[in-house]
N, C-alpha and C. Protein backbone atom coordinates (compact mmCIF):
# COMPACT_ATOMS: atom_id res chain seq x y z
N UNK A 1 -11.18 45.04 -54.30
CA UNK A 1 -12.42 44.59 -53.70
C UNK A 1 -13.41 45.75 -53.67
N UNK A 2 -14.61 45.31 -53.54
CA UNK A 2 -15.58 46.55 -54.34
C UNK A 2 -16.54 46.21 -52.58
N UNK A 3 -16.69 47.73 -52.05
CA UNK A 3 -17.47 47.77 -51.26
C UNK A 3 -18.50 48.37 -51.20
N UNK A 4 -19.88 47.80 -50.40
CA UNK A 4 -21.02 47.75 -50.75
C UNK A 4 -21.77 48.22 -49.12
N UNK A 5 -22.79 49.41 -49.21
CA UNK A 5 -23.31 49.89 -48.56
C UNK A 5 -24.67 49.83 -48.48
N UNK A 6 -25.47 49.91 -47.41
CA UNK A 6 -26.87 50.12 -48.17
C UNK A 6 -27.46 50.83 -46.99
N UNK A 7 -28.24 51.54 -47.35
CA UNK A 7 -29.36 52.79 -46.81
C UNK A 7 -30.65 52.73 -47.34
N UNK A 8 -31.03 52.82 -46.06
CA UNK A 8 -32.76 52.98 -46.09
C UNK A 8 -33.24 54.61 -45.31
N UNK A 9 -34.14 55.06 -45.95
CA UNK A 9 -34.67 56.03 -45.88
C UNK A 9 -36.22 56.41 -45.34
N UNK A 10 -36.74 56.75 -44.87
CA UNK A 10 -38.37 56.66 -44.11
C UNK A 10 -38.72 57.51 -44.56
N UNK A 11 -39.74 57.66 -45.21
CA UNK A 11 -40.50 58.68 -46.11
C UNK A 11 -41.47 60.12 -45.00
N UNK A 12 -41.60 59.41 -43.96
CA UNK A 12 -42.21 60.58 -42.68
C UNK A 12 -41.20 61.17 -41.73
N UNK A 13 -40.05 60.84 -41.91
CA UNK A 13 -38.83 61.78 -41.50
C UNK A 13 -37.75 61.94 -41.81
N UNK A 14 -36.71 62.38 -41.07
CA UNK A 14 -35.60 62.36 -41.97
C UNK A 14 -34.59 61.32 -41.42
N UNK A 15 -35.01 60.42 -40.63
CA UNK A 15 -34.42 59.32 -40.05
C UNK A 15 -34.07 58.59 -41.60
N UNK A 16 -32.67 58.05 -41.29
CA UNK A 16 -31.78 57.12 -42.10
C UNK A 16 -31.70 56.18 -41.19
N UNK A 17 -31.28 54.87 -42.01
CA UNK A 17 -30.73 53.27 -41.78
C UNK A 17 -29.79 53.48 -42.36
N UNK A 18 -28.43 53.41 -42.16
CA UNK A 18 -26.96 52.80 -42.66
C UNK A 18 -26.57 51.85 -42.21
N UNK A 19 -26.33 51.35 -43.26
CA UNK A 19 -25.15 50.07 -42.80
C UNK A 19 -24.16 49.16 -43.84
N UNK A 20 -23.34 48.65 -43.61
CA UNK A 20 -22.43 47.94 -44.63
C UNK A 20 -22.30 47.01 -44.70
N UNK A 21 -22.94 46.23 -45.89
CA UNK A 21 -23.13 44.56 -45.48
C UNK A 21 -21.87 44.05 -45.27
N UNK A 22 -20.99 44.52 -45.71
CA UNK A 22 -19.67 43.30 -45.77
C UNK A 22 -19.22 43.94 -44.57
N UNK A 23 -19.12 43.28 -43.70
CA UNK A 23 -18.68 43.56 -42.05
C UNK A 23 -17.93 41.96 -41.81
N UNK A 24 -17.34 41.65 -40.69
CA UNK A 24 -16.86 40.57 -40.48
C UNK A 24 -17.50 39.62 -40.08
N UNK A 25 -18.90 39.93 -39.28
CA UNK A 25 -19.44 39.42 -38.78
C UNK A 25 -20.30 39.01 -39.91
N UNK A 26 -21.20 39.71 -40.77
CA UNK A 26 -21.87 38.76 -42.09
C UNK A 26 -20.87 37.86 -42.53
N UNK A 27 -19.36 38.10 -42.82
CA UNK A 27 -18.76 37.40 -43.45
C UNK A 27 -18.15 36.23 -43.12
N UNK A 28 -18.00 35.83 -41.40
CA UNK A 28 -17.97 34.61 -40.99
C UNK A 28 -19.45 33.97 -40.94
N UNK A 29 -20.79 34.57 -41.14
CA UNK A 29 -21.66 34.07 -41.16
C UNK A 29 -21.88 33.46 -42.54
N UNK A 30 -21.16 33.25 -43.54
CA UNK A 30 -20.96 32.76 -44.73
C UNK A 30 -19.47 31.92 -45.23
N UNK A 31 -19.37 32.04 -43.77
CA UNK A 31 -17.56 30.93 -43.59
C UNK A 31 -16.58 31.77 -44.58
N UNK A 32 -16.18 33.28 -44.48
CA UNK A 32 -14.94 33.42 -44.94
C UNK A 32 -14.86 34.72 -44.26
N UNK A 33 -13.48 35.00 -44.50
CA UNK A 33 -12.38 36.59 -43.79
C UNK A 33 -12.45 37.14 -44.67
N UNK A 34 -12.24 38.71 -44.56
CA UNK A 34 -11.39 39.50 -45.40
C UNK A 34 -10.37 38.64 -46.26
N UNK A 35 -9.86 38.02 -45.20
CA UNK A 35 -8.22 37.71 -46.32
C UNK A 35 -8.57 36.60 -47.47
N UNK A 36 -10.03 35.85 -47.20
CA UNK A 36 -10.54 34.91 -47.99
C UNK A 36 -10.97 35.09 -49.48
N UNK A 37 -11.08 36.82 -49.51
CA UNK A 37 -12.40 37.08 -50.34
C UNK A 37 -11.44 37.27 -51.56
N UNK A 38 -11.95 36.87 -53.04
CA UNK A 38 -11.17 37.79 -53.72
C UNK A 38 -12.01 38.62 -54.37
N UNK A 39 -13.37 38.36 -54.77
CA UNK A 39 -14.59 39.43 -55.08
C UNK A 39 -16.07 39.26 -54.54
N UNK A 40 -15.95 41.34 -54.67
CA UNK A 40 -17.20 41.30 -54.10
C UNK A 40 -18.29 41.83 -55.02
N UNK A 41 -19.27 41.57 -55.35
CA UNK A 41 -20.29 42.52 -56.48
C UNK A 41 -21.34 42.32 -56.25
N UNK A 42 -22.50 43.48 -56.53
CA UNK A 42 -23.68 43.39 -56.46
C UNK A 42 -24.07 42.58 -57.08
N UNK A 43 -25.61 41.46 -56.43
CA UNK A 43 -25.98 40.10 -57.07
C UNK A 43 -27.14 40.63 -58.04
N UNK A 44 -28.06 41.34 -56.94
CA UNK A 44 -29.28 41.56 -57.50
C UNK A 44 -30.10 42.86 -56.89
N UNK A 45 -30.56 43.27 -57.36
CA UNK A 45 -31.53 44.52 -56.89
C UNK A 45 -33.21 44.41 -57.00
N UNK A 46 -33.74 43.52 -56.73
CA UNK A 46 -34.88 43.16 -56.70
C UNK A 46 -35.92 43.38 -55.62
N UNK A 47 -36.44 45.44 -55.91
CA UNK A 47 -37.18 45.92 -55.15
C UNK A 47 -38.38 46.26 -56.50
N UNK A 48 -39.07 45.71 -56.33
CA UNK A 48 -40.31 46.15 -57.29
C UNK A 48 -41.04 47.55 -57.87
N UNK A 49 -40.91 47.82 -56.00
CA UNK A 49 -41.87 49.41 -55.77
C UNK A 49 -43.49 48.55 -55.06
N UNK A 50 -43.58 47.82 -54.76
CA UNK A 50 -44.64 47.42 -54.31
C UNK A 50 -44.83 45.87 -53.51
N UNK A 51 -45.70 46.09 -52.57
CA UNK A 51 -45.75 44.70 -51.62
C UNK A 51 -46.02 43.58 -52.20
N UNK A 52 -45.66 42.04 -52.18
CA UNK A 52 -45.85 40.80 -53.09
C UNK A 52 -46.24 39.60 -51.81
N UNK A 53 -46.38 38.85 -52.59
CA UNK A 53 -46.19 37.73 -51.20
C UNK A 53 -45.67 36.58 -51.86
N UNK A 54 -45.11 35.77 -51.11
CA UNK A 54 -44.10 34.73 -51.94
C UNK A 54 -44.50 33.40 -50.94
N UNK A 55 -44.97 32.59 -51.75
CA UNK A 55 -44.47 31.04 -51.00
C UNK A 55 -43.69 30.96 -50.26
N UNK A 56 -43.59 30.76 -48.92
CA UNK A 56 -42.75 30.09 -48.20
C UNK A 56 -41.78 31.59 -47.89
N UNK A 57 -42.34 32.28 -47.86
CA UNK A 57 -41.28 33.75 -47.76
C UNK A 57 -42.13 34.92 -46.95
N UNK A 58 -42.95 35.42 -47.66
CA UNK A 58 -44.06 36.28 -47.57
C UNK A 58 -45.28 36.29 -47.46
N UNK A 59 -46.07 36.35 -46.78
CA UNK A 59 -47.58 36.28 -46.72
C UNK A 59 -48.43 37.07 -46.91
N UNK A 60 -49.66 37.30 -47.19
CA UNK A 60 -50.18 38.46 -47.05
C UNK A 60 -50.69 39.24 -46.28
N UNK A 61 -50.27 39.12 -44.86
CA UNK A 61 -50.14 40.02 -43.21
C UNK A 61 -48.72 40.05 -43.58
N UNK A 62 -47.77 39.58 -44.10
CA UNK A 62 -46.36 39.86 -43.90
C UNK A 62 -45.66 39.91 -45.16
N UNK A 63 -46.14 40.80 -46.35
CA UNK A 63 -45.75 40.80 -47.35
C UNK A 63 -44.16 40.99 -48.02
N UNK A 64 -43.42 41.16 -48.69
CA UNK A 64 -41.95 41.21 -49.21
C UNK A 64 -42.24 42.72 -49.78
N UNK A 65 -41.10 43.21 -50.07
CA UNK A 65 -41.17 44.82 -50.30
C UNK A 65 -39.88 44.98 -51.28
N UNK A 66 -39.07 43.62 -51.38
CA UNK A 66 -38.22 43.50 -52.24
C UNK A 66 -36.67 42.81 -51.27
N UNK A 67 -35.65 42.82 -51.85
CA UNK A 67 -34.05 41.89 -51.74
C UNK A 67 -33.29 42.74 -52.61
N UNK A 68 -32.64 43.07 -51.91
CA UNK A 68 -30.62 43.56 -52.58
C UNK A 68 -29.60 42.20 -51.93
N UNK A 69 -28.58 41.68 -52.91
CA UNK A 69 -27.90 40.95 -52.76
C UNK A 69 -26.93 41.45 -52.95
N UNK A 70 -25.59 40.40 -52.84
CA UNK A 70 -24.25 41.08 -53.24
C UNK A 70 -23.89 39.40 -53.01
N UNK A 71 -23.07 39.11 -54.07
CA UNK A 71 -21.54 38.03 -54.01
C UNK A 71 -20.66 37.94 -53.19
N UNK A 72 -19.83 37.14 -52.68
CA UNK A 72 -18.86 37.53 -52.13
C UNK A 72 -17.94 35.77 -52.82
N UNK A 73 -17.19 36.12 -53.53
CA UNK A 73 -16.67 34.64 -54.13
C UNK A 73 -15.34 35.16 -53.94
N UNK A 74 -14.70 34.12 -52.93
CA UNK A 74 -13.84 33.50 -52.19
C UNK A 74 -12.16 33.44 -53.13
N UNK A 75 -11.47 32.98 -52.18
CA UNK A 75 -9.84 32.67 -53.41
C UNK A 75 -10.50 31.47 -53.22
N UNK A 76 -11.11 30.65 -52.89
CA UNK A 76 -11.62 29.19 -53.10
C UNK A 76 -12.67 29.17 -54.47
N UNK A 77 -12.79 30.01 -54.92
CA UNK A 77 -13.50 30.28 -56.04
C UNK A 77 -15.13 29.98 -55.32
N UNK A 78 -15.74 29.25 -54.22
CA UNK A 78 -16.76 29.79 -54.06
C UNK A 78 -17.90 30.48 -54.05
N UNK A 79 -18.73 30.55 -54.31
CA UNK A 79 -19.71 31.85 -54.52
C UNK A 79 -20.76 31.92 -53.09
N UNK A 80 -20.35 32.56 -52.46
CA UNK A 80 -21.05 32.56 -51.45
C UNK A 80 -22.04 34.05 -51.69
N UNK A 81 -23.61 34.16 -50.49
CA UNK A 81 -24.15 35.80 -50.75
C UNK A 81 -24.55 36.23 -49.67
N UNK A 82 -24.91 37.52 -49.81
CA UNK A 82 -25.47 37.85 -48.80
C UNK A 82 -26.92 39.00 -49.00
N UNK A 83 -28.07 38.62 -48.29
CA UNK A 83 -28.56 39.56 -49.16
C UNK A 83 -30.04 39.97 -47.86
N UNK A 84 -30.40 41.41 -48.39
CA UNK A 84 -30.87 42.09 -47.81
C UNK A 84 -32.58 42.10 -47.73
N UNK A 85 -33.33 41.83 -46.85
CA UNK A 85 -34.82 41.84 -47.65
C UNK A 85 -35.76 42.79 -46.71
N UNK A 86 -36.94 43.36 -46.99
CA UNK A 86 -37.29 44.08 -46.66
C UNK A 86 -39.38 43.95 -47.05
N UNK A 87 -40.03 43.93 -45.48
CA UNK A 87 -41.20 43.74 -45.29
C UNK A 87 -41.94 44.41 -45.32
N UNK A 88 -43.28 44.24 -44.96
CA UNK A 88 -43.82 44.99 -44.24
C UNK A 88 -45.02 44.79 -43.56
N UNK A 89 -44.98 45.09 -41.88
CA UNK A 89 -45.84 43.93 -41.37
C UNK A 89 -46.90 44.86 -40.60
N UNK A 90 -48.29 44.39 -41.33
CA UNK A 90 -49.28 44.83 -40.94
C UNK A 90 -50.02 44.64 -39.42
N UNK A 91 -49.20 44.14 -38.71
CA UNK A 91 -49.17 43.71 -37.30
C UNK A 91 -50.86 43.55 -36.92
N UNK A 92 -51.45 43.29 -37.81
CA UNK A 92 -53.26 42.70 -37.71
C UNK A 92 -53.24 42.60 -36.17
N UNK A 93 -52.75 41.39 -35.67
CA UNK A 93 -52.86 40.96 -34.08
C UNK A 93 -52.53 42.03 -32.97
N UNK A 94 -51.98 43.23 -33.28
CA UNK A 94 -51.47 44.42 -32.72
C UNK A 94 -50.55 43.95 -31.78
N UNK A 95 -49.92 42.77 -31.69
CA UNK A 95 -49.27 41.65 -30.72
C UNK A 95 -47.92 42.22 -30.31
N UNK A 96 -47.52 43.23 -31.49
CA UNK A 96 -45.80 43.16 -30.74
C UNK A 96 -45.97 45.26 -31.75
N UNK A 97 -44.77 45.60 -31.63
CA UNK A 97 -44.41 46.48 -31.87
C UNK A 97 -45.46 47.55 -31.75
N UNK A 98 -45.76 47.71 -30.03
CA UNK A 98 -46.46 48.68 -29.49
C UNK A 98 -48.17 48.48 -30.41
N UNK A 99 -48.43 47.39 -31.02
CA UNK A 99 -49.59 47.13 -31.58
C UNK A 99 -49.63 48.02 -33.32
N UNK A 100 -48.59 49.02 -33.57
CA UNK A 100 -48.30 49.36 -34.58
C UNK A 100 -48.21 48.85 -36.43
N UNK A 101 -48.51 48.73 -37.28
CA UNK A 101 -47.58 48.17 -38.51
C UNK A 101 -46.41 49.13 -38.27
N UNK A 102 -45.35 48.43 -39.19
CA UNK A 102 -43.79 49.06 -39.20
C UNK A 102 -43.51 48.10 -40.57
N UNK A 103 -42.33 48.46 -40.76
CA UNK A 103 -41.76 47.62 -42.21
C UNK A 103 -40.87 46.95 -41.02
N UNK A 104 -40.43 45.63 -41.89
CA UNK A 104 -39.17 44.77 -41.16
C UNK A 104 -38.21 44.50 -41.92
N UNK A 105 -36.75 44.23 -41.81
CA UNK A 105 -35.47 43.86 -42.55
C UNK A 105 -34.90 42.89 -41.72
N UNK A 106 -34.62 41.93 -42.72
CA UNK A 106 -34.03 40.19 -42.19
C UNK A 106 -33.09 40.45 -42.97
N UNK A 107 -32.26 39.35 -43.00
CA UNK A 107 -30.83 39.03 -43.74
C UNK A 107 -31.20 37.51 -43.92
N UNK A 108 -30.47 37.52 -45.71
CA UNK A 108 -30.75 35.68 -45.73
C UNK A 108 -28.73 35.56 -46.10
N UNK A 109 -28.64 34.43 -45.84
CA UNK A 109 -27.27 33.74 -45.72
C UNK A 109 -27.16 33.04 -46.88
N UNK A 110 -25.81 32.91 -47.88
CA UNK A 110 -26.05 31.15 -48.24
C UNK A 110 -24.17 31.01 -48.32
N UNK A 111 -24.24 29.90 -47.32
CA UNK A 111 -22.67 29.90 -47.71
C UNK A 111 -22.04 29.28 -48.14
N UNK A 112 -22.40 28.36 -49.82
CA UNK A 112 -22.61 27.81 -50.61
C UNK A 112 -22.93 26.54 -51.09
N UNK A 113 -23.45 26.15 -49.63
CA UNK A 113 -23.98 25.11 -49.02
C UNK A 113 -25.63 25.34 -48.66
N UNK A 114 -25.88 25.83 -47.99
CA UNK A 114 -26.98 26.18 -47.78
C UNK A 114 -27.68 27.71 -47.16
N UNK A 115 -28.97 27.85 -47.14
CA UNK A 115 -29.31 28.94 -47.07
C UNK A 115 -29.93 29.10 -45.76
N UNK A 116 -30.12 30.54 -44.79
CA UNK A 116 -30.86 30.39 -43.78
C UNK A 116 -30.71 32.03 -43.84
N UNK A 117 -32.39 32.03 -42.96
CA UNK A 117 -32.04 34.00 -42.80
C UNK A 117 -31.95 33.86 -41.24
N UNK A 118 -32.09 35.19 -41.03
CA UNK A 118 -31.30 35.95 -39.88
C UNK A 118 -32.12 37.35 -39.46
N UNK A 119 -33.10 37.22 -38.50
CA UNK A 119 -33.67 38.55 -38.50
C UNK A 119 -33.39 38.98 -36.76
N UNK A 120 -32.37 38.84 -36.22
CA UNK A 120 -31.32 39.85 -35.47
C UNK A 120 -30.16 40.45 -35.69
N UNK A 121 -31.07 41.68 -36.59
CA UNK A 121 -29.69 42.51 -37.86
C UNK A 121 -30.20 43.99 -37.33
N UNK A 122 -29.26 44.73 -37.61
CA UNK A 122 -29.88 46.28 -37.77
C UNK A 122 -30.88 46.41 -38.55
N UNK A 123 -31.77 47.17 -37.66
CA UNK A 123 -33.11 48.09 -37.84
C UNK A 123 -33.80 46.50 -38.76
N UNK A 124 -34.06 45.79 -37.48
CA UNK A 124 -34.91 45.10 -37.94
C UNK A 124 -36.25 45.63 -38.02
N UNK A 125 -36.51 46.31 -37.09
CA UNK A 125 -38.01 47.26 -36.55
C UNK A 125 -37.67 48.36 -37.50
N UNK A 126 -38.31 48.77 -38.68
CA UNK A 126 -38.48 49.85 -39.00
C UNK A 126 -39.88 50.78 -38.88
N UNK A 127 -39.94 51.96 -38.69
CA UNK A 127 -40.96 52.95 -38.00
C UNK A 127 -41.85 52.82 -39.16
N UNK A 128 -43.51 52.94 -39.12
CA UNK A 128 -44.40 52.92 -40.29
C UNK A 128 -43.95 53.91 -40.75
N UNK A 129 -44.36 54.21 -41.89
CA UNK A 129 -44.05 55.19 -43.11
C UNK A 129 -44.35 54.55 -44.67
N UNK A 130 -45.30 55.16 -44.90
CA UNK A 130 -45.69 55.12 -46.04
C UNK A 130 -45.09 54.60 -47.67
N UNK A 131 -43.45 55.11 -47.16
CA UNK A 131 -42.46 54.06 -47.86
C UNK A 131 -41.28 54.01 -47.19
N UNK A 132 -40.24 53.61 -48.02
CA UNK A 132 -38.97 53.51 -47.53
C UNK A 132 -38.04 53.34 -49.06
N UNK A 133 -37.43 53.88 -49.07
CA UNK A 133 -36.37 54.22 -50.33
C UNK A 133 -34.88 53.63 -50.16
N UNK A 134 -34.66 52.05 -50.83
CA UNK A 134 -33.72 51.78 -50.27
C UNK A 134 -32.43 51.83 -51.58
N UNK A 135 -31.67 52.14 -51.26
CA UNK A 135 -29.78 52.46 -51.80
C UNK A 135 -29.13 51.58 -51.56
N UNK A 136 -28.55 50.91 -52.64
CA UNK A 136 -27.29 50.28 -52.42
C UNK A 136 -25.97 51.40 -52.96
N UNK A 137 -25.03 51.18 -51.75
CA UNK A 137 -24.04 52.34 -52.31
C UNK A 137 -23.07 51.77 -52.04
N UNK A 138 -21.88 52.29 -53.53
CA UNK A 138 -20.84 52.06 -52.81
C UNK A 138 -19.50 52.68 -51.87
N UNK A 139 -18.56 52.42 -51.54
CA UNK A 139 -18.03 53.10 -49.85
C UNK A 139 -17.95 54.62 -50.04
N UNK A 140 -17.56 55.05 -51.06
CA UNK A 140 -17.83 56.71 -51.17
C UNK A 140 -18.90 57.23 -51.04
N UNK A 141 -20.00 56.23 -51.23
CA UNK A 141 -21.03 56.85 -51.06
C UNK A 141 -22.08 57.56 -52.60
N UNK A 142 -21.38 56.82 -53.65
CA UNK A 142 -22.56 56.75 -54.81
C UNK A 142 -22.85 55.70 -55.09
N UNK A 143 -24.99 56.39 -55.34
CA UNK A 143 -25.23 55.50 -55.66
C UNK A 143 -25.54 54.43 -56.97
N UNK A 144 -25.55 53.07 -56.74
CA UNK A 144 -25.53 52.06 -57.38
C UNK A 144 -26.61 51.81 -58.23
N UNK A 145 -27.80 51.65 -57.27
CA UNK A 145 -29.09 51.74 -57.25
C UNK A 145 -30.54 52.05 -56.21
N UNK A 146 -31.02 52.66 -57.04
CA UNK A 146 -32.49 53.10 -55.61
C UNK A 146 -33.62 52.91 -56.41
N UNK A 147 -34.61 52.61 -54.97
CA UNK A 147 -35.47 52.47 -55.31
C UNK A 147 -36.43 52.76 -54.35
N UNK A 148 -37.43 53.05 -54.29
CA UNK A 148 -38.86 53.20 -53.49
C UNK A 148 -39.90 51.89 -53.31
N UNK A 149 -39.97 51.48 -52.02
CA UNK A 149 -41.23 50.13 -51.52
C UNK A 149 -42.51 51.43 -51.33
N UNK A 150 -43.53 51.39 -51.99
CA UNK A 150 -44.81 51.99 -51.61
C UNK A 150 -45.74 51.25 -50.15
N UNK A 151 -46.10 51.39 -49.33
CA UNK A 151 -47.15 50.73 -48.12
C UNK A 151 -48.28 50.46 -49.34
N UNK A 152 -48.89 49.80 -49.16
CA UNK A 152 -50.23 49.83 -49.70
C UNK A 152 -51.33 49.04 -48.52
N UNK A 153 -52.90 49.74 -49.13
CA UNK A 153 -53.69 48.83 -48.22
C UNK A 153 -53.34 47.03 -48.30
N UNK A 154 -53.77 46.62 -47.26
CA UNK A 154 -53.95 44.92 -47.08
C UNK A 154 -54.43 44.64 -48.61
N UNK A 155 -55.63 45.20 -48.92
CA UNK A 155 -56.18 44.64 -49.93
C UNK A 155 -55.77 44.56 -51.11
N UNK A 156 -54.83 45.73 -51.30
CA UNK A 156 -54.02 45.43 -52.57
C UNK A 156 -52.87 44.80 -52.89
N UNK A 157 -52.27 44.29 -51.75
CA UNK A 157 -51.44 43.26 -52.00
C UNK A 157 -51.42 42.29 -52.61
N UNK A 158 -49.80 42.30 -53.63
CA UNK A 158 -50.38 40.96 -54.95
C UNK A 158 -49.57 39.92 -54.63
């Protein structure tokens, strides 16, 4: 079984995000155990380098900054995922997070039935910073893949 890490990085300090998606708790949130799984692999790495906005996903006060996924297919042969996404919210209304922008990280589910996200995950609140450099690694600790989300003004968001 292949384990999968991922780290985020803040470009204005030396503050890190760690964490390991495959925990027990993502993994009953996709209806299976450890003892269920028989593989695990990276799905997708789909960080651009720049803010987008997506139908029904992203807006342009709350743009996408990119998604890391990973598989997790079952001895039921299943394909269940889990996958990582990453914002960034120009907090216009100055309404919540001390009136600040910050980047944000949700979790989407699908447990091969259907899909739903989840944004009471670690470091959902991430600190503004100009970027954030995110790693998928695996448990030793090399990496898989990286990449850099740039901030950009409102206006250049595509």
């Amino acid at each position: 079984m292949v384990g999968i890490k991922l780290e985020i990085q803040f470009e204005t300090d030396s503050t890190k995000g760690s964490w390991n998606i495959i925990v027990p708790a993502n993994l009953k949130s996709v209806k299976i155990t450890f003892k269920g799984v028989k593989k695990i692999e990276p799905a997708f790495f789909s960080i651009p380098g720049n803010l987008y906005t997506e139908q029904n996903v992203a807006s342009p006060l709350h743009p996408c900054g990119g998604s890391v996924g990973v598989f997790v297919i079952g001895k039921d042969d299943m394909q269940r995922s889990i996958e990582e996404i990453f914002y960034y919210d120009y907090n216009v209304n100055k309404d919540h997070c001390n009136g600040t922008p910050h980047w944000n990280h949700e979790r989407r589910f699908n447990d091969g039935n259907k899909t739903w996200r989840e944004s009471k995950v670690e470091f959902h609140i991430i600190p503004d910073s100009p970027s954030i450099t995110i790693r998928l690694l695996d448990l030793k600790g090399n990496v898989i893949k990286e990449k850099t989300v740039n901030r950009v003004p409102l206006s250049e968001v595509r």
